[in-house]
Protein backbone atom coordinates (compact mmCIF):
# COMPACT_ATOMS: atom_id res chain seq x y z
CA UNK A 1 78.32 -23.08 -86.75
CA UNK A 2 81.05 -20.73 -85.50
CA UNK A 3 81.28 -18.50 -87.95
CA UNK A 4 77.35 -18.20 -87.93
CA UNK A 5 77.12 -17.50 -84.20
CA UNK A 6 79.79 -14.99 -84.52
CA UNK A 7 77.69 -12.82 -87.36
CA UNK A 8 74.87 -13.50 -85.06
CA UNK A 9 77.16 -11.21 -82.37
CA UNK A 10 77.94 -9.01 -84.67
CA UNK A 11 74.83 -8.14 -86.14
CA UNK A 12 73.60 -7.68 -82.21
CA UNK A 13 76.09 -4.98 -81.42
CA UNK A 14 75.68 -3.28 -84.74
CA UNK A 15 71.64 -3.34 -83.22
CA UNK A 16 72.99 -1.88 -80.22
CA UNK A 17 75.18 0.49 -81.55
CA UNK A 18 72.71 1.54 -83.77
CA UNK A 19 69.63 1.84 -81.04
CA UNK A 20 71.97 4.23 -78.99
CA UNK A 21 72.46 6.06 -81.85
CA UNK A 22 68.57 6.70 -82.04
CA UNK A 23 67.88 6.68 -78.61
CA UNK A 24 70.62 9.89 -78.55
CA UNK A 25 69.33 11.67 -82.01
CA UNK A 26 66.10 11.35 -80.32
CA UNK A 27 66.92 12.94 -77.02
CA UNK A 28 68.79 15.76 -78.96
CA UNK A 29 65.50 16.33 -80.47
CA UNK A 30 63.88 16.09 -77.19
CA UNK A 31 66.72 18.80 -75.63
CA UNK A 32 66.63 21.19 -78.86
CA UNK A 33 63.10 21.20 -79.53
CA UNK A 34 62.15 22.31 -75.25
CA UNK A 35 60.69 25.21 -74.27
CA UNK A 36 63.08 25.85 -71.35
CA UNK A 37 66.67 26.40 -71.96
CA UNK A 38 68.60 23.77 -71.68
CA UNK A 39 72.52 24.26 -70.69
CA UNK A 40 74.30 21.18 -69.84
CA UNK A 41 78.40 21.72 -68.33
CA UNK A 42 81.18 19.63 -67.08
CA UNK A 43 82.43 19.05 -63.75
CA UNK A 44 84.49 22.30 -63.96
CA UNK A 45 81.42 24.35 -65.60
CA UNK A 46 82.40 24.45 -68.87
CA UNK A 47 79.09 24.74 -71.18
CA UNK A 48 78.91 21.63 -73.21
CA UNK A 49 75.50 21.69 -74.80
CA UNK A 50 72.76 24.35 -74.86
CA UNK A 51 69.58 24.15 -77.18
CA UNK A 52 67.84 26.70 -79.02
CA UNK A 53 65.56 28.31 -76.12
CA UNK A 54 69.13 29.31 -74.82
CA UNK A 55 70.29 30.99 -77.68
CA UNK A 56 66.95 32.82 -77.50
CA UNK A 57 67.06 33.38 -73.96
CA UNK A 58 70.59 34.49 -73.38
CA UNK A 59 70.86 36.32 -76.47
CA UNK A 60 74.13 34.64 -77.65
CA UNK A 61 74.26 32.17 -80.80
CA UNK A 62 75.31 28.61 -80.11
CA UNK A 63 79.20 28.70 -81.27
CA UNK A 64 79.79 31.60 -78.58
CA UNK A 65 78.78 29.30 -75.59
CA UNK A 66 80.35 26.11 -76.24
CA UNK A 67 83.59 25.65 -74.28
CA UNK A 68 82.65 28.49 -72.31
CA UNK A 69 82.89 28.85 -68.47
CA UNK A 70 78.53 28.85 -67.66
CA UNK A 71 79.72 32.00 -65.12
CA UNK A 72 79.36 34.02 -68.38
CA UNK A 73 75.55 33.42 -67.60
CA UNK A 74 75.61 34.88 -64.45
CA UNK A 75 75.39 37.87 -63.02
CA UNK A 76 78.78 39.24 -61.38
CA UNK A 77 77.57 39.59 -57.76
CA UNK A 78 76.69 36.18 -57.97
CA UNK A 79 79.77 34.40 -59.89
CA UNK A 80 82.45 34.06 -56.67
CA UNK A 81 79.77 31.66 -55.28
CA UNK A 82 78.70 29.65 -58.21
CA UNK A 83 81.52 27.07 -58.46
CA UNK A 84 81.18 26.19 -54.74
CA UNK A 85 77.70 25.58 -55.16
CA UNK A 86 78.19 23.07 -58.72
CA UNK A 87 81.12 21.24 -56.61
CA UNK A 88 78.54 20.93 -53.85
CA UNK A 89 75.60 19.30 -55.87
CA UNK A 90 78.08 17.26 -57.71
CA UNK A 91 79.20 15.84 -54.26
CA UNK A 92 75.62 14.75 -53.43
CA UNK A 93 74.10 15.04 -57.25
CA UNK A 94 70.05 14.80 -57.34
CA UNK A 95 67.34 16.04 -59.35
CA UNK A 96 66.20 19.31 -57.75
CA UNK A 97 65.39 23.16 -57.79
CA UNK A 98 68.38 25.25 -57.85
CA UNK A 99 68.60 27.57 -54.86
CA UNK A 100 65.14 26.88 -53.26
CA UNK A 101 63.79 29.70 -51.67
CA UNK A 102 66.20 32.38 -52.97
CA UNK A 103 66.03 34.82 -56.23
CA UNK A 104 67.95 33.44 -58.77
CA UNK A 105 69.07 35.78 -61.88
CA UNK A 106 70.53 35.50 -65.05
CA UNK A 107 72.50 37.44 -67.34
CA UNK A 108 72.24 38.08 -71.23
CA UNK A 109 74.84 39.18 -74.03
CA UNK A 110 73.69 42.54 -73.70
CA UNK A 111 73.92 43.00 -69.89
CA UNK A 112 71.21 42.97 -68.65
CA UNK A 113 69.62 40.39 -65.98
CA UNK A 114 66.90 38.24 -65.66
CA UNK A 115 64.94 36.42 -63.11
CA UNK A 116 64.94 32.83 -63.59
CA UNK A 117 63.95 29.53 -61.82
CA UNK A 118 66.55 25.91 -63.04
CA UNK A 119 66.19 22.83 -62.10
CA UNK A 120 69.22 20.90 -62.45
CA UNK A 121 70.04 16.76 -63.03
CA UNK A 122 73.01 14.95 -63.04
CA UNK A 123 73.95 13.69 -66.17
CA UNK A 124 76.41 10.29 -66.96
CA UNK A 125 78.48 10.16 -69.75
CA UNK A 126 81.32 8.69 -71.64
CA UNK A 127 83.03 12.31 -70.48
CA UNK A 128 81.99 12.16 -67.02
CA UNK A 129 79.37 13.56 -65.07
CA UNK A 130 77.73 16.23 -66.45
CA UNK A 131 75.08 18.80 -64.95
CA UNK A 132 72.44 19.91 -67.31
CA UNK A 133 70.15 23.19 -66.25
CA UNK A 134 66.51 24.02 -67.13
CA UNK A 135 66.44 27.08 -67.15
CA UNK A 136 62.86 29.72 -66.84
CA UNK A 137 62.65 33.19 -67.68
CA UNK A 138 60.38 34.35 -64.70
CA UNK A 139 59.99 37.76 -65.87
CA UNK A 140 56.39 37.82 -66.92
CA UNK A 141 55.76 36.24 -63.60
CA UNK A 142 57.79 38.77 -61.72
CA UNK A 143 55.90 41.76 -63.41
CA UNK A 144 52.38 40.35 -62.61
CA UNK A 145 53.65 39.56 -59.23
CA UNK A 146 55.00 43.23 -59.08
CA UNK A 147 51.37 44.45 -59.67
CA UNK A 148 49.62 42.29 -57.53
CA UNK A 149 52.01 43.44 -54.73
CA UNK A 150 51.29 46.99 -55.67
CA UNK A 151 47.54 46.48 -55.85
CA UNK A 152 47.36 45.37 -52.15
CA UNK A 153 49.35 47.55 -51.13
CA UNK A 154 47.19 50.44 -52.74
CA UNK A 155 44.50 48.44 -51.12
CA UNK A 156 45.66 48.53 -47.81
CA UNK A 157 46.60 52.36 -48.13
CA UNK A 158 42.87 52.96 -49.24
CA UNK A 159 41.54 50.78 -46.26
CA UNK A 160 43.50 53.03 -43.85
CA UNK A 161 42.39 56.02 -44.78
CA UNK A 162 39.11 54.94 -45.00
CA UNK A 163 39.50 53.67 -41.21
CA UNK A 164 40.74 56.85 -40.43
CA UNK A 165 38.17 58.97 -41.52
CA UNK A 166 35.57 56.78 -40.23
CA UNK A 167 37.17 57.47 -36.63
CA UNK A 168 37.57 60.78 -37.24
CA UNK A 169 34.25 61.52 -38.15
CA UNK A 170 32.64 59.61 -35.22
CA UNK A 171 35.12 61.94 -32.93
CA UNK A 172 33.51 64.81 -34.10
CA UNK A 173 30.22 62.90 -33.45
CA UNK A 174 31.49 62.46 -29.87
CA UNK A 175 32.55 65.97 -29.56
CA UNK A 176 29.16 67.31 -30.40
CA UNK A 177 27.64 65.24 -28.09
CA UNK A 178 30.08 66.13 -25.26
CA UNK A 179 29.45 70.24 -26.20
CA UNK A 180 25.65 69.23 -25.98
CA UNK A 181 25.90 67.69 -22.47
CA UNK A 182 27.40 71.11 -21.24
CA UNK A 183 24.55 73.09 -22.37
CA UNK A 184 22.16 71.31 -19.99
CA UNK A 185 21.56 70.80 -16.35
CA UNK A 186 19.24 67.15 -16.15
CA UNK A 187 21.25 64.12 -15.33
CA UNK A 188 18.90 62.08 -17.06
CA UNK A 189 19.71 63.85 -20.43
CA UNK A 190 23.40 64.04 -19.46
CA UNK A 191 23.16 60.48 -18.88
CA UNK A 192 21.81 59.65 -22.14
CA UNK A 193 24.46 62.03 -23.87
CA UNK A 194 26.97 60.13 -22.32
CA UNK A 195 25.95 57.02 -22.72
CA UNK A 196 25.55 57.98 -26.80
CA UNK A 197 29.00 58.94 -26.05
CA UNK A 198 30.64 56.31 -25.31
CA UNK A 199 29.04 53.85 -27.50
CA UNK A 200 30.53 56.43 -30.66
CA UNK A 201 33.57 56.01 -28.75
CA UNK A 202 33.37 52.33 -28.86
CA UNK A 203 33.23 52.39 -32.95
CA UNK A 204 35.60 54.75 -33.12
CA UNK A 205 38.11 52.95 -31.08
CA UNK A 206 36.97 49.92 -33.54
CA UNK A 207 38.65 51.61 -36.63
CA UNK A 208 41.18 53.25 -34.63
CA UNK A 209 42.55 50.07 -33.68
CA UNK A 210 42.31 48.79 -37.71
CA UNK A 211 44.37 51.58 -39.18
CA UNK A 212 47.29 50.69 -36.63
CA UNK A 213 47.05 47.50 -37.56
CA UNK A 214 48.68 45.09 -40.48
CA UNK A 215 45.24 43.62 -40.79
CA UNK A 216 42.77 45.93 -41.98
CA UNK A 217 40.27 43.14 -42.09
CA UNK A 218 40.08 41.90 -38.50
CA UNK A 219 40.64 43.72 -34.88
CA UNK A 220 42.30 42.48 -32.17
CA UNK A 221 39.39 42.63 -30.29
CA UNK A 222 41.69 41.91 -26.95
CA UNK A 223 43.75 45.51 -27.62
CA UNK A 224 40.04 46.85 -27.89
CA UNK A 225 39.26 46.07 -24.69
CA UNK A 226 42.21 47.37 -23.25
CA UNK A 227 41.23 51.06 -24.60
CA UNK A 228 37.75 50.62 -24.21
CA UNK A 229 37.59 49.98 -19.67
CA UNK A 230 39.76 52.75 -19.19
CA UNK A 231 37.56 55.19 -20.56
CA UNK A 232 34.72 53.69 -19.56
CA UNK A 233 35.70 53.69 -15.54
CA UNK A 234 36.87 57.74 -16.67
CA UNK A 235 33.07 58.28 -18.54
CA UNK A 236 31.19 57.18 -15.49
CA UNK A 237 33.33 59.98 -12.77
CA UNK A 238 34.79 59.87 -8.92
CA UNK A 239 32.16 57.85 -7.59
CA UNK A 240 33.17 54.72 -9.69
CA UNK A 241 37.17 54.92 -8.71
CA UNK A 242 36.60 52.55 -6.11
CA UNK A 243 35.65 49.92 -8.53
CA UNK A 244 37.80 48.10 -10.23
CA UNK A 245 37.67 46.85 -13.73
CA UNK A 246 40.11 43.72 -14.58
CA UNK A 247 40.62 41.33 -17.64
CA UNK A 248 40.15 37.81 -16.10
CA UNK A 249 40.10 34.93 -18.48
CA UNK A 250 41.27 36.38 -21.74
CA UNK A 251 43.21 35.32 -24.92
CA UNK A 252 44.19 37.32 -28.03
CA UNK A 253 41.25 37.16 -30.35
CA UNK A 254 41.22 38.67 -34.29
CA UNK A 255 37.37 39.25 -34.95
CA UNK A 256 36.06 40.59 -38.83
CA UNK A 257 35.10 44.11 -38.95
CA UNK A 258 31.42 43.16 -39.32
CA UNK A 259 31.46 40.90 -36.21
CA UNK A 260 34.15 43.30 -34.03
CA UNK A 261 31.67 46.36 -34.09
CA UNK A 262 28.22 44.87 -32.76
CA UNK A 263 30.66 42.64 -30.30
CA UNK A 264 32.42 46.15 -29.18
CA UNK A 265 28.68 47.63 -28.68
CA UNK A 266 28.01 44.59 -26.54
CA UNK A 267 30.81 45.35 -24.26
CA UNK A 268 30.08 49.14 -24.44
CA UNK A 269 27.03 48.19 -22.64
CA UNK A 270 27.53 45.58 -20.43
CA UNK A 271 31.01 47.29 -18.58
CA UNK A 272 28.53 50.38 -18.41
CA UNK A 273 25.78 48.54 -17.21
CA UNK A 274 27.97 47.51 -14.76
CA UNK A 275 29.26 50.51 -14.05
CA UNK A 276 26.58 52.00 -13.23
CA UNK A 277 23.92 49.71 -11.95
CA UNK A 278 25.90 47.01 -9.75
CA UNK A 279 27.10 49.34 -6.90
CA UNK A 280 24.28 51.91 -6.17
CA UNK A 281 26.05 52.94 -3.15
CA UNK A 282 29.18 53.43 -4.20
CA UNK A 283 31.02 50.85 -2.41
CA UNK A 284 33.71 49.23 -3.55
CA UNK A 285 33.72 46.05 -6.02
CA UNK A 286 35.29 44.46 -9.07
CA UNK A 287 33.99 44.45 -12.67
CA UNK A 288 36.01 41.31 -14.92
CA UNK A 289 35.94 40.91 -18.38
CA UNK A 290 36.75 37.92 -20.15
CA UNK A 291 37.31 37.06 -23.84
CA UNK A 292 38.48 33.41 -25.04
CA UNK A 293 38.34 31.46 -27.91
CA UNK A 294 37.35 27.56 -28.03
CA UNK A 295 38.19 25.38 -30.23
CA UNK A 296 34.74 24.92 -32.66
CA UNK A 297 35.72 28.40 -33.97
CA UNK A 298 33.32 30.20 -31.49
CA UNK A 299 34.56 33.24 -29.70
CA UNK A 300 33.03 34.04 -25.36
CA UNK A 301 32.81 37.39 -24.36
CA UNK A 302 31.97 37.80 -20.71
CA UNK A 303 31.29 40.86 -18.15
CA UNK A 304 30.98 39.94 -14.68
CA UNK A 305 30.57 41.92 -11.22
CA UNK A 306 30.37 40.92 -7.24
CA UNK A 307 27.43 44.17 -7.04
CA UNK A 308 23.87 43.98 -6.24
CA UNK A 309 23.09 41.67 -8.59
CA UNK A 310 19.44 41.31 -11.09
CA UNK A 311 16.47 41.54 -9.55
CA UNK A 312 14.45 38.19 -10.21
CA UNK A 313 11.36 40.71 -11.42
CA UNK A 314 13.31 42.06 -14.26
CA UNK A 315 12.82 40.24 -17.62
CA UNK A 316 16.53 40.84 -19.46
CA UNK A 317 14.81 40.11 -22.48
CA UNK A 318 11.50 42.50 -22.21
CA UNK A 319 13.48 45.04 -20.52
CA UNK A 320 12.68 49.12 -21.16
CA UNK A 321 16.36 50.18 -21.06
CA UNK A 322 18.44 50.70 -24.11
CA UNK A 323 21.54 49.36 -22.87
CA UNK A 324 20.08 45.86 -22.62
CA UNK A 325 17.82 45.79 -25.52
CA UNK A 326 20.91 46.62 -27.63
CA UNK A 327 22.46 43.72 -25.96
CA UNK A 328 19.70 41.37 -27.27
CA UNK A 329 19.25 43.42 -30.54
CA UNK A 330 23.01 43.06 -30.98
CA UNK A 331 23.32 39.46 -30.16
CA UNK A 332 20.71 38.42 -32.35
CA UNK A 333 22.41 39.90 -35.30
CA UNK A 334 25.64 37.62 -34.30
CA UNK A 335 23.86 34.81 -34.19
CA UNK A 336 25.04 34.42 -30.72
CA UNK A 337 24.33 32.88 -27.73
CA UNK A 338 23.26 35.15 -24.58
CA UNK A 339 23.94 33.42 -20.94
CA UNK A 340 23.25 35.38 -17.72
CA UNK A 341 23.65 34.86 -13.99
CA UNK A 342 21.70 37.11 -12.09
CA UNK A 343 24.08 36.86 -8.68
CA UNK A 344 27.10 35.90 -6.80
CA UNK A 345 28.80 37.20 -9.25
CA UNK A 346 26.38 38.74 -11.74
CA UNK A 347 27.93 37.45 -14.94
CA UNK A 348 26.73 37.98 -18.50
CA UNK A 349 28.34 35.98 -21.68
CA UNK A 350 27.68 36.33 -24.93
CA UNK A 351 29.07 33.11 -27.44
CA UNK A 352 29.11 33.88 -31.09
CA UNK A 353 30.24 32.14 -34.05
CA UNK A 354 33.13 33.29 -36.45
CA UNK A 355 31.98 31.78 -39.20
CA UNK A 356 28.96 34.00 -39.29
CA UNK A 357 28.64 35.88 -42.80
């Protein structure tokens, strides 16, 4: 019975022995037969393993890496640092990406480096702990990255110029119209020039404000502002000086080209509306204009004034002047809500949607 229990034990550890022995031909297979290289080292970063995707990658054939410190592998700016950093993950060893956030390089046989991403995992063995490294060539990556960088930045170039010319052209636009209001005498056509004027000026300012900006695809419509009153209080002479024109309730607010224009129109017009229509006797008063943004993605502009006020008679919406039709012509086309208060303070506010296409 002895002697048949002890060939039983025997015959169990020759099972063993002989299930490690497959279990570590099969991950050799596993390690040799990966895409990524694989480079395993010691405690003191000697290379004790490396598969077949290394030798490709690194350029060097198998024998010439074995027993060799891994700093051969990387690049000389970078080798003073790399034992500090193995002792560190040693000290703390977990699965994880090697140098997260940084650019990581490698270097071949011939000299030349390599961008690269490892991951690196501890490793226990009859030796001690190990650290192996999968290791990425990232060049491919790098190169499209390269030219996708370059596009958009080509991009961005093109959408600048572009902005640029548009402004420029509309301030020869404005110029014309400012040599045609000195070749006449009626101040109802001088009016009108100037009121074409300024709303070129508006659009103009529009672009103006895009090509010195990062984003070429939205305007900080709260800068626009800022430009736009004073030369609207300068367009519209002495006699309006002792009005004042102040930003009340206002945030910083990034509108799409498409929606910024018709929204800078809108202003155009009601600060000149103001201007001109809420103190007919030039006394003094304030004009505020407001711009916020609430929080179901819709965006308030808002023009108020402590003048005359609306007359009850006038219908906003049926109304014969340009000013205000373009108010209702451009609010339509934002899909936006129009609010007004005829008096105490005369207030018009226009809410629009972002989201609109």
């Amino acid at each position: 019975m002895v002697v048949a229990i002890a060939g039983l034990e025997t015959t169990r550890r020759q099972d063993r022995k002989r299930a490690l022995w497959e279990s570590a031909d099969l991950y050799r297979q596993i390690v040799e037969s990966a895409p990524n290289a694989m480079v395993m080292v010691d405690r003191d970063g000697v290379i004790e393993m490396v598969n077949a995707q290394a030798e490709r990658v690194f350029g060097y054939p198998r024998h010439e890496l074995l027993g060799r410190p891994v700093e051969m592998l990387v690049p000389e700016r970078f080798r003073d640092r790399h034992p500090g950093m193995r002792r560190s993950f040693l000290a703390a060893p977990q699965s994880r990406s090697m140098g997260a956030g940084l650019d990581l390089y490698a270097l071949r046989k011939d000299g030349s480096e390599f961008p690269v991403e490892i991951g690196i995992t501890p490793i226990e063995t009859d030796q001690g702990s190990m650290v192996l490294s999968a290791i990425v060539d990232i060049s491919d990556r790098k190169r499209h990255e390269e030219r996708i960088i370059q596009a958009l930045n080509e991009k961005d170039a093109l959408l600048g110029e572009i902005h640029h010319r548009v402004k420029n052209n509309m301030q020869i636009v404005h110029s014309l119209l400012e040599l045609q209001s000195a070749r006449t005498s009626d101040p109802a056509v001088i009016g009108m020039l100037r009121d074409s004027r300024n709303r070129i000026y508006s659009m103009a300012l529009i672009h103006q404000t895009l090509y010195h900006s990062k984003d070429f695809a939205r305007v900080d419509f709260s800068s626009f502002l800022d430009s736009l009153v004073p030369n609207l209080t300068t367009s519209y002479g002495p006699t309006r000086n002792q009005v004042s024109v102040s930003t009340g309730e206002r945030e910083m607010v990034l509108l799409p080209i498409h929606i910024a224009v018709p929204c800078g129109l809108v202003a155009n017009e009601l600060i000149s509306n103001a201007l001109k229509h809420a103190f007919p006797r030039d006394e003094p008063g304030e004009v505020t204009v407001g711009l916020r943004k609430e929080q179901d993605d819709h965006v308030v502009l808002s023009v108020s004034d402590n003048g005359v006020g609306i007359p009850d008679h006038l219908d906003i919406e049926q109304t014969e002047t340009l000013g205000l039709q373009m108010v209702c012509l451009l609010a339509d086309q934002l899909g936006a809500e129009v609010s007004v208060q005829r008096a105490n303070p005369t207030r018009f506010e226009l809410r629009l949607p972002l989201c609109r296409s």
